[in-house]
N, C-alpha and C. Protein backbone atom coordinates (compact mmCIF):
# COMPACT_ATOMS: atom_id res chain seq x y z
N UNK A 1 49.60 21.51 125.87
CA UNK A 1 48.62 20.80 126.66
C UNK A 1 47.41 20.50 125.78
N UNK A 2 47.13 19.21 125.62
CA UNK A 2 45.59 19.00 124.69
C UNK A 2 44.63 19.23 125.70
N UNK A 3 43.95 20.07 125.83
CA UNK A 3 42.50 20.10 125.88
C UNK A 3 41.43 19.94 124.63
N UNK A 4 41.28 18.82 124.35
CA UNK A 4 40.58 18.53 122.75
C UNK A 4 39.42 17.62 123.67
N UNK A 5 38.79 17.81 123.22
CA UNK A 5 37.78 16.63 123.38
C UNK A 5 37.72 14.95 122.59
N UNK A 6 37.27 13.89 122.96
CA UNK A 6 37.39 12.62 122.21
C UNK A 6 36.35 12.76 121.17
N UNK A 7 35.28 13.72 121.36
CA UNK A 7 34.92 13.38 119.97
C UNK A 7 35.65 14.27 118.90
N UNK A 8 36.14 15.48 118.74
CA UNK A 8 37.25 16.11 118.28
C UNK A 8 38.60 15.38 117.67
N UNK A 9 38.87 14.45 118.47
CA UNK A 9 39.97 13.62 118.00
C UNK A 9 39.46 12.64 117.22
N UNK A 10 38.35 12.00 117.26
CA UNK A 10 37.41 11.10 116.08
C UNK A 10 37.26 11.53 114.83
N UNK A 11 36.61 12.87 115.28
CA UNK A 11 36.12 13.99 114.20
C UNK A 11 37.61 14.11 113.32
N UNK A 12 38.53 14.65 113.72
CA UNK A 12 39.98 14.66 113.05
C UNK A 12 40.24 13.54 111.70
N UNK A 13 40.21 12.79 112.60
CA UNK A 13 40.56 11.16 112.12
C UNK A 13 39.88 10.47 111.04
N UNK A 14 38.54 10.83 111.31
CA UNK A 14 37.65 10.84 110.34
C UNK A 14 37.69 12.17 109.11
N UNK A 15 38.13 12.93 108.68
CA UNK A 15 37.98 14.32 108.04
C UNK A 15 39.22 13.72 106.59
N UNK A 16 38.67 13.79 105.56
CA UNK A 16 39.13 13.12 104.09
C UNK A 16 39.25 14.85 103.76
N UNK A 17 40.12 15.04 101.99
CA UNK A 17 39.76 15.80 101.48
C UNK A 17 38.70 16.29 101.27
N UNK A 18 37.55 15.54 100.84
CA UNK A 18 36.55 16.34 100.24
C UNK A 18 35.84 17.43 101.59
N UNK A 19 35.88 16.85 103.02
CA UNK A 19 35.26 17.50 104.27
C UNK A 19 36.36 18.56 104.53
N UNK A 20 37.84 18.83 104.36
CA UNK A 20 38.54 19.74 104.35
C UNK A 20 38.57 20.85 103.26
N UNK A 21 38.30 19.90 102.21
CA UNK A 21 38.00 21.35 100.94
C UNK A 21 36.61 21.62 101.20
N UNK A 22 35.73 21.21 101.59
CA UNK A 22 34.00 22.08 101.90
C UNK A 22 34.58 23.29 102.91
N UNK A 23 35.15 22.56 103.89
CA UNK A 23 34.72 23.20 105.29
C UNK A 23 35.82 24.52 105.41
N UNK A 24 37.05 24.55 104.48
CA UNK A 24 38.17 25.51 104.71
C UNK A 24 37.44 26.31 103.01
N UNK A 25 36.53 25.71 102.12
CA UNK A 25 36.68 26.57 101.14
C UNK A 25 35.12 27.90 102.24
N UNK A 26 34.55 27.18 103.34
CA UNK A 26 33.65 27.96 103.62
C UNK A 26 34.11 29.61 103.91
N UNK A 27 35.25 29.71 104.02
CA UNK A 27 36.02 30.80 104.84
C UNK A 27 36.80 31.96 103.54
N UNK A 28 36.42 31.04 102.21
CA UNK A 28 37.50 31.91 101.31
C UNK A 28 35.77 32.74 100.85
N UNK A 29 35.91 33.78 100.03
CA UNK A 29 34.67 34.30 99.42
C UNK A 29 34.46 33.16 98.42
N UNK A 30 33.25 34.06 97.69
CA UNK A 30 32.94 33.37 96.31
C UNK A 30 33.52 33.26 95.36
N UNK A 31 34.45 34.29 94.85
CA UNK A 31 35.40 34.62 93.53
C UNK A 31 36.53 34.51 93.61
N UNK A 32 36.76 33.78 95.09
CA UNK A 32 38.60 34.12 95.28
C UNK A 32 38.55 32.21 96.07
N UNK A 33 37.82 31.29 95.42
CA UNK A 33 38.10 30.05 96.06
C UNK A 33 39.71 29.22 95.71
N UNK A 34 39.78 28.81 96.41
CA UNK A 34 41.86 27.97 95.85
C UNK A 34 40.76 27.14 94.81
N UNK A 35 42.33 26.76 93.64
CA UNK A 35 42.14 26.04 92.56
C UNK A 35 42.16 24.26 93.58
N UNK A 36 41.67 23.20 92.78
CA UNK A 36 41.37 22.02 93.27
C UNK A 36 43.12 21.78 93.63
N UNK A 37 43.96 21.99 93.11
CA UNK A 37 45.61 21.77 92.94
C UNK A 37 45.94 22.61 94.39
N UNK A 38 45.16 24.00 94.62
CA UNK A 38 45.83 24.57 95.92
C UNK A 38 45.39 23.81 96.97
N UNK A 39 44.05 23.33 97.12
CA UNK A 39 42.87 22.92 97.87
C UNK A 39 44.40 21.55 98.25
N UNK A 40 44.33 20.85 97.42
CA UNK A 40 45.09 19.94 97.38
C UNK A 40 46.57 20.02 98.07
N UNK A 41 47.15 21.18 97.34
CA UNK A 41 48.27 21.50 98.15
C UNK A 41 48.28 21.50 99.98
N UNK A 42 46.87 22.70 100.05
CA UNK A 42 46.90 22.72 102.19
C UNK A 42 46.73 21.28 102.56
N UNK A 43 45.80 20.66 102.18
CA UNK A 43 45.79 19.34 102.04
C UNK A 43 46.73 18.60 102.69
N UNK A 44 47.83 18.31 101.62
CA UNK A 44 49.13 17.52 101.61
C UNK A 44 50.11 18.31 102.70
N UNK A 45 49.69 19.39 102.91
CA UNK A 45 50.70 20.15 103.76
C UNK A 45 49.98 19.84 105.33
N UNK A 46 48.95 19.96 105.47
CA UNK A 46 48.31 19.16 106.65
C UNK A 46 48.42 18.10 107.28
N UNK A 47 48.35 17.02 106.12
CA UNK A 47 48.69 15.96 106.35
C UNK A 47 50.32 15.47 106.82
N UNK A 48 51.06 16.46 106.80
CA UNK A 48 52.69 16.05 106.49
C UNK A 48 52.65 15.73 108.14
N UNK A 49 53.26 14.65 107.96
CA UNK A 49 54.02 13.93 109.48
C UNK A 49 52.90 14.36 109.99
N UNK A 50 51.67 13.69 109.91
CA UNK A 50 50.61 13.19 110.30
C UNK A 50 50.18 14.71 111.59
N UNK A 51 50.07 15.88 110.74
CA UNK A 51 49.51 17.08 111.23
C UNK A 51 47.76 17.61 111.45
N UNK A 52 47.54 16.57 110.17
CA UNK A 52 45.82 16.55 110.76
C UNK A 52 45.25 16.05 111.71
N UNK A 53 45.98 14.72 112.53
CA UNK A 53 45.89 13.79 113.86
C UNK A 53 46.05 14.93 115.28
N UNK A 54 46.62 16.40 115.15
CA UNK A 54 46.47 17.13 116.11
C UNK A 54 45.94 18.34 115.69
N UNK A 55 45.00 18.48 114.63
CA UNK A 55 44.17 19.87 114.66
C UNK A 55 43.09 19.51 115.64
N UNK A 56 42.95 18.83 115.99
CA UNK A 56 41.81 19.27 116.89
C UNK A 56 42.39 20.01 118.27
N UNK A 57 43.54 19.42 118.62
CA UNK A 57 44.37 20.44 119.31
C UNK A 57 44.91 21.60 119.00
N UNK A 58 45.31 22.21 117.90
CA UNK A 58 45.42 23.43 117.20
C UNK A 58 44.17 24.29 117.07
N UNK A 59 43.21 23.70 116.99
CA UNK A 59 41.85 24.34 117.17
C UNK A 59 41.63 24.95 118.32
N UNK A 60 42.01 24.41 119.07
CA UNK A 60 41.59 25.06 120.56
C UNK A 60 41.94 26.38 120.77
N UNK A 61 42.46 26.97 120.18
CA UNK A 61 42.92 28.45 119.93
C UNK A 61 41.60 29.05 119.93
N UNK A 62 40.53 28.96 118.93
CA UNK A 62 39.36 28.96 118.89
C UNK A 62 38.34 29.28 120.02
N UNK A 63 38.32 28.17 120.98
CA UNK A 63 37.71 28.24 122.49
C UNK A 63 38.83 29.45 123.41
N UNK A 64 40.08 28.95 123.03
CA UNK A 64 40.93 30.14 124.14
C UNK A 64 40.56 31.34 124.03
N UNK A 65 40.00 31.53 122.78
CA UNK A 65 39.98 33.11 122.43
C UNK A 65 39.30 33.70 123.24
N UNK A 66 37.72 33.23 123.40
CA UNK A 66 36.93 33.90 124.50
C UNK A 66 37.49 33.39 126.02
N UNK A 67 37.90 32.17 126.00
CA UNK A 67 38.40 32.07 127.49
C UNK A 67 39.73 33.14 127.66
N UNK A 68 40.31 33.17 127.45
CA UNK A 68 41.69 34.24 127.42
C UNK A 68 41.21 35.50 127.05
N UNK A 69 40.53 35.79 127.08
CA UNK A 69 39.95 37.21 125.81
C UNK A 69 40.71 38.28 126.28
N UNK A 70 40.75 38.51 127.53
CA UNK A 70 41.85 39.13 128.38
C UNK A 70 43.07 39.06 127.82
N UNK A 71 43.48 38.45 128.04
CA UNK A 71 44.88 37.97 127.33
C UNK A 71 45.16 38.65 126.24
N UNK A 72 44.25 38.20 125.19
CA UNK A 72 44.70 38.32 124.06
C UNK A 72 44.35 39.41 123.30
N UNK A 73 43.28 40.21 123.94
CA UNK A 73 43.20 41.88 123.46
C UNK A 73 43.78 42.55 124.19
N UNK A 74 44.24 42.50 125.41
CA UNK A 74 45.45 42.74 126.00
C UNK A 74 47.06 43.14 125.66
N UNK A 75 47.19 42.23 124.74
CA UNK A 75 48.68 42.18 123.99
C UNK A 75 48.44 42.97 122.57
N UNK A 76 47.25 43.16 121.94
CA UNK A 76 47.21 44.12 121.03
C UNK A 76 46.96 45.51 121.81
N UNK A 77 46.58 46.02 122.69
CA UNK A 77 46.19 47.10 123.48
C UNK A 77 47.24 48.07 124.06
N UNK A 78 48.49 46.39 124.78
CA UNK A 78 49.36 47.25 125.20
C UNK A 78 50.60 47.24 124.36
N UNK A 79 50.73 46.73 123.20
CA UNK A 79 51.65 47.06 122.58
C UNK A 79 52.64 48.19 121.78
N UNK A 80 53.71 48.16 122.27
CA UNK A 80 54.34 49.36 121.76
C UNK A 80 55.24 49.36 120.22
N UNK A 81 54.39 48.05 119.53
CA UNK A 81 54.85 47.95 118.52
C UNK A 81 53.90 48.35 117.45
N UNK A 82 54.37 48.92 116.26
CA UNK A 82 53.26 49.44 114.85
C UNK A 82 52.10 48.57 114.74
N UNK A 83 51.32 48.68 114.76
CA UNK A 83 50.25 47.48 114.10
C UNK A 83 49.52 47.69 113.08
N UNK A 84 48.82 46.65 112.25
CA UNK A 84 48.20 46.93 111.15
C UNK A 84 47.59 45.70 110.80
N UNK A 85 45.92 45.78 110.56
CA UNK A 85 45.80 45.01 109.73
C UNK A 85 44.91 45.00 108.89
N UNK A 86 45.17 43.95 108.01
CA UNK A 86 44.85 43.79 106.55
C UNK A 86 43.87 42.75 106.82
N UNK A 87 42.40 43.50 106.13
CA UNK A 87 41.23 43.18 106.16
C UNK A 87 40.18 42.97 105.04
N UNK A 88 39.67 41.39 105.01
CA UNK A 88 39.00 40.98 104.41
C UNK A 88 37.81 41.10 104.68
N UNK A 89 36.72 42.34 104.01
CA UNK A 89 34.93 42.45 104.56
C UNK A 89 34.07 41.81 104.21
N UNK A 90 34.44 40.36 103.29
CA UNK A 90 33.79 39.41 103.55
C UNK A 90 33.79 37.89 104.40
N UNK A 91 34.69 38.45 105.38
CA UNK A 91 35.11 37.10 106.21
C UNK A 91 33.99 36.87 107.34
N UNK A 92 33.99 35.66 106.99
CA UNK A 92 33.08 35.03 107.99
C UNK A 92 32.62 35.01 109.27
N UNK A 93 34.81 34.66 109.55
CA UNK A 93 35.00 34.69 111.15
C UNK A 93 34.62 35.71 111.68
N UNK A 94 35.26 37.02 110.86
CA UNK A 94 35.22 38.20 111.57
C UNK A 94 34.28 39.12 110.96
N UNK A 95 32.93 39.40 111.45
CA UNK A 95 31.94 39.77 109.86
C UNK A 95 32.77 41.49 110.18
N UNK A 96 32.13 41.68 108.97
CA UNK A 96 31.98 43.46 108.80
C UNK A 96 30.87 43.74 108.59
N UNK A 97 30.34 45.19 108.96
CA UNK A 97 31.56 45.91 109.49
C UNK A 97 31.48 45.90 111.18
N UNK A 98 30.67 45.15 111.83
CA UNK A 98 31.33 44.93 113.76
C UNK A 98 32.21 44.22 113.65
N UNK A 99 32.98 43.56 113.28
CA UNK A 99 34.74 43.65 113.65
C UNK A 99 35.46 44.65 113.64
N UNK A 100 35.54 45.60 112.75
CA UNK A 100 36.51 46.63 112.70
C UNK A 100 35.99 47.09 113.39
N UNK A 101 34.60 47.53 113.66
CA UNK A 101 34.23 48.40 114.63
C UNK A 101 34.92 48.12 116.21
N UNK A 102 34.71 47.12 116.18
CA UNK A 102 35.44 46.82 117.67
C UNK A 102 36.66 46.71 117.59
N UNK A 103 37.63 46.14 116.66
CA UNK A 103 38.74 46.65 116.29
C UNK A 103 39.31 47.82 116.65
N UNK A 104 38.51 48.70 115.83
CA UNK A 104 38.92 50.22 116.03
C UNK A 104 38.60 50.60 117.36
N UNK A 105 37.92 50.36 118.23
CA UNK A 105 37.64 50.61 119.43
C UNK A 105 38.70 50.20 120.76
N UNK A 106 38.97 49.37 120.13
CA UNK A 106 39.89 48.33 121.20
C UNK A 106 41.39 48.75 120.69
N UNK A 107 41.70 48.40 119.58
CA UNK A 107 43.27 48.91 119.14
C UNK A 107 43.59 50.34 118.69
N UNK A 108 43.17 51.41 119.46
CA UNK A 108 43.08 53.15 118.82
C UNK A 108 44.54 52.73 117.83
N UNK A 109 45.90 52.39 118.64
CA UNK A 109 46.90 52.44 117.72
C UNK A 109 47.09 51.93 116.28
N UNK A 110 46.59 50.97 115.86
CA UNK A 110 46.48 50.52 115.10
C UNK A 110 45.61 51.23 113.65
N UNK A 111 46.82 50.94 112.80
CA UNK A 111 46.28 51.35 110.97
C UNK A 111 45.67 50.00 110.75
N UNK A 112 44.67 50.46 109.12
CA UNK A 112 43.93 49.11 108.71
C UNK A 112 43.93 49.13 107.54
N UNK A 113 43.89 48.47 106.73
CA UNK A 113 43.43 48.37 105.56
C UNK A 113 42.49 47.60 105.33
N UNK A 114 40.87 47.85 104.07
CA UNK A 114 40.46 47.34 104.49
C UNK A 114 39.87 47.20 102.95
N UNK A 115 40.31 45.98 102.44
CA UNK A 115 40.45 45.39 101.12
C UNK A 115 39.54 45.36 100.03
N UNK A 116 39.17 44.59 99.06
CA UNK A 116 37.70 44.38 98.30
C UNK A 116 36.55 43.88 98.76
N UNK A 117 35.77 44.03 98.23
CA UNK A 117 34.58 43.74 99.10
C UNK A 117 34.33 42.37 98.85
N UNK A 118 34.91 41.81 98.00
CA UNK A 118 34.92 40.08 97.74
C UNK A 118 35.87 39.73 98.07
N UNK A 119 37.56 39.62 99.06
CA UNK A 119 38.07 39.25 99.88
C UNK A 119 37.34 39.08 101.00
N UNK A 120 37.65 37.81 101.60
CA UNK A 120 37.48 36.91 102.75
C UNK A 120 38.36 36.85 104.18
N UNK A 121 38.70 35.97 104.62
CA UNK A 121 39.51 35.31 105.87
C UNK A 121 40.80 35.36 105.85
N UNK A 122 41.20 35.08 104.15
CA UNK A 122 42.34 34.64 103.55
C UNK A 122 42.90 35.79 102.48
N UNK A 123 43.05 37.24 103.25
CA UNK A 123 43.21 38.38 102.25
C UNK A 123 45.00 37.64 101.39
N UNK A 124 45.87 37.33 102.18
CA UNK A 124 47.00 37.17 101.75
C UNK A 124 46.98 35.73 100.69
N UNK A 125 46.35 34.77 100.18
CA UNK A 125 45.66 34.16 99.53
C UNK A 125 44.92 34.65 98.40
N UNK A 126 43.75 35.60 98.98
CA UNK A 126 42.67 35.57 97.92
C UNK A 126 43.16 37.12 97.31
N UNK A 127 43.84 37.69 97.87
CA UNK A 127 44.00 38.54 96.56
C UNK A 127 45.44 39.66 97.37
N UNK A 128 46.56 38.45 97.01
CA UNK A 128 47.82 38.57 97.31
C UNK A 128 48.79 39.91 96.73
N UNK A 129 48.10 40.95 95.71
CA UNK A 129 48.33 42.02 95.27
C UNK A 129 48.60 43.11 95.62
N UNK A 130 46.86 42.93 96.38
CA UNK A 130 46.57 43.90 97.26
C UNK A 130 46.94 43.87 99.26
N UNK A 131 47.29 42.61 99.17
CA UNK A 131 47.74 42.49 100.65
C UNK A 131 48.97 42.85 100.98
N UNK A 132 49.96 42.32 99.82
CA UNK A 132 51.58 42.99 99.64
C UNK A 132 51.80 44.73 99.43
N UNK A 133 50.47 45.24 98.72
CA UNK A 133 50.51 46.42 98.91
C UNK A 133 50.29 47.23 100.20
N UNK A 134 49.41 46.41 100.62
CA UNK A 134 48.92 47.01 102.02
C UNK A 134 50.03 47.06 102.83
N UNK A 135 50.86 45.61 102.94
CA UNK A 135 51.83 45.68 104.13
C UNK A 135 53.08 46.29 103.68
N UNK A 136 53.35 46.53 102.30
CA UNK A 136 54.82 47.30 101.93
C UNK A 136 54.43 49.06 102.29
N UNK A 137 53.28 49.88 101.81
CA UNK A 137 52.81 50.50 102.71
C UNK A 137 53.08 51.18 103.86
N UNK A 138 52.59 49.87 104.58
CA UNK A 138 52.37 49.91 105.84
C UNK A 138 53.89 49.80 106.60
N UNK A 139 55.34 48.88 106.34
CA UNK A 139 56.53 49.12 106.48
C UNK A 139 57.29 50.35 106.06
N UNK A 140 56.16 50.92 104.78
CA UNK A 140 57.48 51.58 104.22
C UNK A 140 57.06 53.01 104.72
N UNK A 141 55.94 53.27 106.11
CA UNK A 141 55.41 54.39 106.85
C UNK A 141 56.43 54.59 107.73
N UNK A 142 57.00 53.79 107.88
CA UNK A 142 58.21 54.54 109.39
C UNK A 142 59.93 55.09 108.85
């Protein structure tokens, strides 16, 4: 179901590389930015069969979050499956340290890892070493 707004779908339509590499490099840290070739790569992968024409509908995840909020801390709360996650303490979205804090508050079950202090948004990206460690780890606990 689109719930997007028309200026959202403008905004889309209008959005070139250079406004996608500003606005997605805002989310990586300082020392861990994609090379112009990766930047390029999400890019071209966005674009495929004309996938940037519905992020503004993919976005909406965004607004659901607080509208659903129920919902969706809900399904981490009652889950009876392992959880874990792998955490970047310089991410934007989620600052540190009140994310984990509420994290940890809300998911008792849940393990964390909780990465370099110059990882971002994009731990599995910006420093893919340490994220494979975290989650082999974290599988190879049961």
């Amino acid at each position: 179901m689109k719930d997007s707004s028309i200026l959202g779908t403008v905004l889309t339509r209008l959005t070139n590389f250079m406004i996608f590499q500003r606005s997605v490099g805002e989310v990586f840290g300082p020392y861990t930015q994609p090379t112009d070739e990766e930047f390029w790569d999400m890019w071209t992968s966005l674009r495929y069969n004309d996938g940037n024409l519905v992020l503004d509908s993919i976005l909406q995840y965004l607004n659901q979050r607080f509208q659903h909020r129920d919902r969706w801390v809900g399904a981490l709360t009652s889950t009876h499956a392992p959880l874990h996650m792998i955490y970047g303490p310089l991410d934007p979205v989620n600052p540190h340290p009140q994310f984990i804090r509420l994290y940890v508050y809300l998911v008792k079950t849940s393990t964390i890892t909780i990465l370099d202090d110059h990882i971002s948004h994009y731990p599995q990206l910006e420093d893919p070493i340490g994220f494979l460690k975290a989650y082999f780890n974290f599988i190879h606990s049961f």
